[in-house]
Protein backbone atom coordinates (compact mmCIF):
# COMPACT_ATOMS: atom_id res chain seq x y z
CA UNK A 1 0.00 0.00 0.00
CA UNK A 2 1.21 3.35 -1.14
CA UNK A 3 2.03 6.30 1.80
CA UNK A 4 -1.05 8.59 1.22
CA UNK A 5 1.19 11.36 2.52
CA UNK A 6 4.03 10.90 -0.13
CA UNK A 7 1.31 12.70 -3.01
CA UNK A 8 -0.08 14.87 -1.14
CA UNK A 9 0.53 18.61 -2.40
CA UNK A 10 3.14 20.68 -0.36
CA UNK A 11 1.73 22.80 2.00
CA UNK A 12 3.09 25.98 0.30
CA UNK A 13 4.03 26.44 -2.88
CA UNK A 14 7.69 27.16 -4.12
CA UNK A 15 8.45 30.82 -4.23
CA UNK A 16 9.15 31.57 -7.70
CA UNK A 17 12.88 32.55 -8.32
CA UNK A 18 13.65 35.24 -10.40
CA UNK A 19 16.59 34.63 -12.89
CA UNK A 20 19.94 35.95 -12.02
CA UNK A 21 20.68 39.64 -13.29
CA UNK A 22 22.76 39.71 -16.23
CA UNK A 23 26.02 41.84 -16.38
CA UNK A 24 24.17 44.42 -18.55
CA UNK A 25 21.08 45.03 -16.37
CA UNK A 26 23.40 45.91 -13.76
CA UNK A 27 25.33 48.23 -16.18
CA UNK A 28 22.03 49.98 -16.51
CA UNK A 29 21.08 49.88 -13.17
CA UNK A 30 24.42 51.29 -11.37
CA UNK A 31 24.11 54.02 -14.68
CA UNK A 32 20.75 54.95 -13.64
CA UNK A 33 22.29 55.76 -9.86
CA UNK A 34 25.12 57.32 -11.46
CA UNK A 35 22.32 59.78 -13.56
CA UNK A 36 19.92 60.10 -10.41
CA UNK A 37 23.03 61.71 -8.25
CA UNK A 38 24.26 64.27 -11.65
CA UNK A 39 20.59 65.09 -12.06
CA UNK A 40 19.82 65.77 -8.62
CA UNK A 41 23.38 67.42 -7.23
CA UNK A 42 25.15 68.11 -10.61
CA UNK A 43 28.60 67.98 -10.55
CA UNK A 44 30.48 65.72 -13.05
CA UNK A 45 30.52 62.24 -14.10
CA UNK A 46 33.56 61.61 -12.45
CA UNK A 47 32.33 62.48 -9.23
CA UNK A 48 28.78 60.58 -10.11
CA UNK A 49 31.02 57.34 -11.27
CA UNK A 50 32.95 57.33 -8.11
CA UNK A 51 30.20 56.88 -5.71
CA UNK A 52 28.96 53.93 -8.25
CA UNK A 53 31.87 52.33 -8.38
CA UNK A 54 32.48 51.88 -4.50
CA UNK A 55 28.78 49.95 -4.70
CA UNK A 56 28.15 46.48 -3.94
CA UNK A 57 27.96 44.19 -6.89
CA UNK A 58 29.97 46.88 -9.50
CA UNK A 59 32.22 43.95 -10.17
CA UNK A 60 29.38 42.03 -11.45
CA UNK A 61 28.13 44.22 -14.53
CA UNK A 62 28.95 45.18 -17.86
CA UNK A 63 32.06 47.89 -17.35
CA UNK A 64 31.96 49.07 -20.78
CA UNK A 65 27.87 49.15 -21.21
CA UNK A 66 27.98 51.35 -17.98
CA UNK A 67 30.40 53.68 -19.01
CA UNK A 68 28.85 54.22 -22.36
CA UNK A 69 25.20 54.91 -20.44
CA UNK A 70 26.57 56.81 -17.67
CA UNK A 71 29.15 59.02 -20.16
CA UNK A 72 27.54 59.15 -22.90
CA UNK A 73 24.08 60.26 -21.16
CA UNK A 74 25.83 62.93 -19.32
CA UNK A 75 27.41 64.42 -22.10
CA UNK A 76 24.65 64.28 -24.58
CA UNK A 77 22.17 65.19 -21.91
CA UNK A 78 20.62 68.54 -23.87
CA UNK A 79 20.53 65.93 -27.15
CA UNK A 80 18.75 63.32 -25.31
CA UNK A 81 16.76 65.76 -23.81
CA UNK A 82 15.36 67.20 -27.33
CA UNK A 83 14.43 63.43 -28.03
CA UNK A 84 12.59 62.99 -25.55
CA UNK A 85 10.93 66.53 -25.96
CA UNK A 86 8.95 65.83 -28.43
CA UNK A 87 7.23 63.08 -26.38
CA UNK A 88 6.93 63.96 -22.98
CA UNK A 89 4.10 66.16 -21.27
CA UNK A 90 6.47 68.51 -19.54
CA UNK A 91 9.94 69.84 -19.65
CA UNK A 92 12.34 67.21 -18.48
CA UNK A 93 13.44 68.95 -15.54
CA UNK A 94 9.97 69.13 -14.19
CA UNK A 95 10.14 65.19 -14.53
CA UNK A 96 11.01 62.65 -11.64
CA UNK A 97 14.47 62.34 -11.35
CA UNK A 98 14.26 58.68 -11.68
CA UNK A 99 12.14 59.02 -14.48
CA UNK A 100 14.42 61.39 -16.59
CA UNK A 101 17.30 59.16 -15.96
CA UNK A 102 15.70 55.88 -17.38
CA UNK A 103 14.28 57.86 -20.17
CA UNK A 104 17.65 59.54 -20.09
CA UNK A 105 18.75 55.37 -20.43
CA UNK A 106 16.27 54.15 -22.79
CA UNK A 107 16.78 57.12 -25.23
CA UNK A 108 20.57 56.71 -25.04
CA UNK A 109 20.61 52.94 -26.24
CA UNK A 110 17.99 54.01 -29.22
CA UNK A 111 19.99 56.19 -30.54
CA UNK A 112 23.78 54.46 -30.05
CA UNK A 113 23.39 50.57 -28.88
CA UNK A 114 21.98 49.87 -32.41
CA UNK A 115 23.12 45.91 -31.81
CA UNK A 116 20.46 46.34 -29.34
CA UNK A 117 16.53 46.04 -30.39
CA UNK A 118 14.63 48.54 -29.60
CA UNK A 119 12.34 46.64 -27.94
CA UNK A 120 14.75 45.74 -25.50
CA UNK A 121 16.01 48.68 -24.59
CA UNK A 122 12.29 49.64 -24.02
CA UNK A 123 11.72 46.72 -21.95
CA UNK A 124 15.05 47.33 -20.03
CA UNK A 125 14.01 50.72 -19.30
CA UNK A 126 10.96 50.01 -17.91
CA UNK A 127 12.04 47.21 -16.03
CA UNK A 128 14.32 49.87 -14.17
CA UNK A 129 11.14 52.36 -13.64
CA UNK A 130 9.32 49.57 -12.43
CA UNK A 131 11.93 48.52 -9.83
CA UNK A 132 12.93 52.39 -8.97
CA UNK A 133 10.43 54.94 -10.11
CA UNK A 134 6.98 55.48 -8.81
CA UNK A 135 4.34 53.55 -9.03
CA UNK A 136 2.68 54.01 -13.16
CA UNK A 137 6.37 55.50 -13.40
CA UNK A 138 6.78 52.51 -16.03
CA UNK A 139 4.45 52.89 -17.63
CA UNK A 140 5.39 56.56 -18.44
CA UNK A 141 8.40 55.34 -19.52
CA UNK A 142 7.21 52.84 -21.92
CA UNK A 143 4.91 55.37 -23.64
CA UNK A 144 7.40 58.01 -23.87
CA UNK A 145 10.51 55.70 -25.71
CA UNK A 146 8.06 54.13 -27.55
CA UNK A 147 7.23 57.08 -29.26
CA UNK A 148 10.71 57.45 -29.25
CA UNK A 149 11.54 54.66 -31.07
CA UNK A 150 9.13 55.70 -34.11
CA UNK A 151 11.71 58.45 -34.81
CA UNK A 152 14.86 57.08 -33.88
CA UNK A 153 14.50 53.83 -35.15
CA UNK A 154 11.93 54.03 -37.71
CA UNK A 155 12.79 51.20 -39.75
CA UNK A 156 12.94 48.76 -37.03
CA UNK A 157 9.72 50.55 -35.15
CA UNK A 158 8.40 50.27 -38.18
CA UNK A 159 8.60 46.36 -39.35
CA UNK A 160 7.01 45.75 -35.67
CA UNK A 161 3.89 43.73 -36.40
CA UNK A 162 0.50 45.26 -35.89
CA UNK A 163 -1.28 44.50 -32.69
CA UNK A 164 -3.85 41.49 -32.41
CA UNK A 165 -7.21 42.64 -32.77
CA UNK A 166 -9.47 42.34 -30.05
């Protein structure tokens, strides 16, 4: 005779695990600390890169990805900020400072991580407002770059398939 207790269900269920960060995530995510501090004291990006750097867990991302996001963000700042002009509902100052550095992010890969697709560096982007902006901060986000995207990267915006009707 079989142990009745061997099949029944476990009294809670497994938690569900998320998958390890990759290198890259963490690129954007120590960039987007790196941003919040130039945004919110100024300074330089050496200054904003030092504090980052001394962070748990710097080892673990992508050196090169942040430096390029963190960088090239900083100094391209007024260019990014005329992309995302066009598409936002108020100057970008007047934005959340979390907020204006993922867009700040999300614009930045559009326009020079090409070998990205843009639908990644959407989803990467609002992955980061979901885990540090507000609460609908993501979805702000998402709106705003995909708009974005229609004029950055209009071909590839472009061959996106149509939505499913409902």
């Amino acid at each position: 005779m079989s142990n009745p207790a061997a099949k029944a269900p476990p009294a809670t269920s497994p938690k569900k695990r998320s998958a390890p960060k990759s290198a890259r995530r963490r690129a954007r995510e120590f960039a987007l600390q790196g941003l919040y501090r130039w945004l919110i004291a100024g300074g330089d990006a050496a200054a904003a890169e030092a504090d980052v750097r001394e962070q748990d867990g710097f080892d673990k991302c992508d050196r090169a990805h942040f430096d390029a996001l963190l960088h090239g963000a900083i100094e391209q700042a007024a260019a990014l900020d005329a992309a995302l002009a066009r598409h936002v509902d108020r100057k970008t100052t007047m934005l959340s400072p979390v907020e204006h550095a993922v867009l700040m992010i999300g614009a930045y890969e559009l326009i020079h991580c090409i070998e990205i697709p843009y639908r990644v560096a959407i989803n990467e982007a609002v992955e980061l407002a979901k885990s540090y902006g507000g609460t609908d901060g993501h979805k702000y986000v998402n709106g705003v770059l995909d708009r974005c995207a229609a004029d950055l990267r209009p071909l590839e915006a472009k061959a996106r398939p149509a939505p499913a009707p409902r």
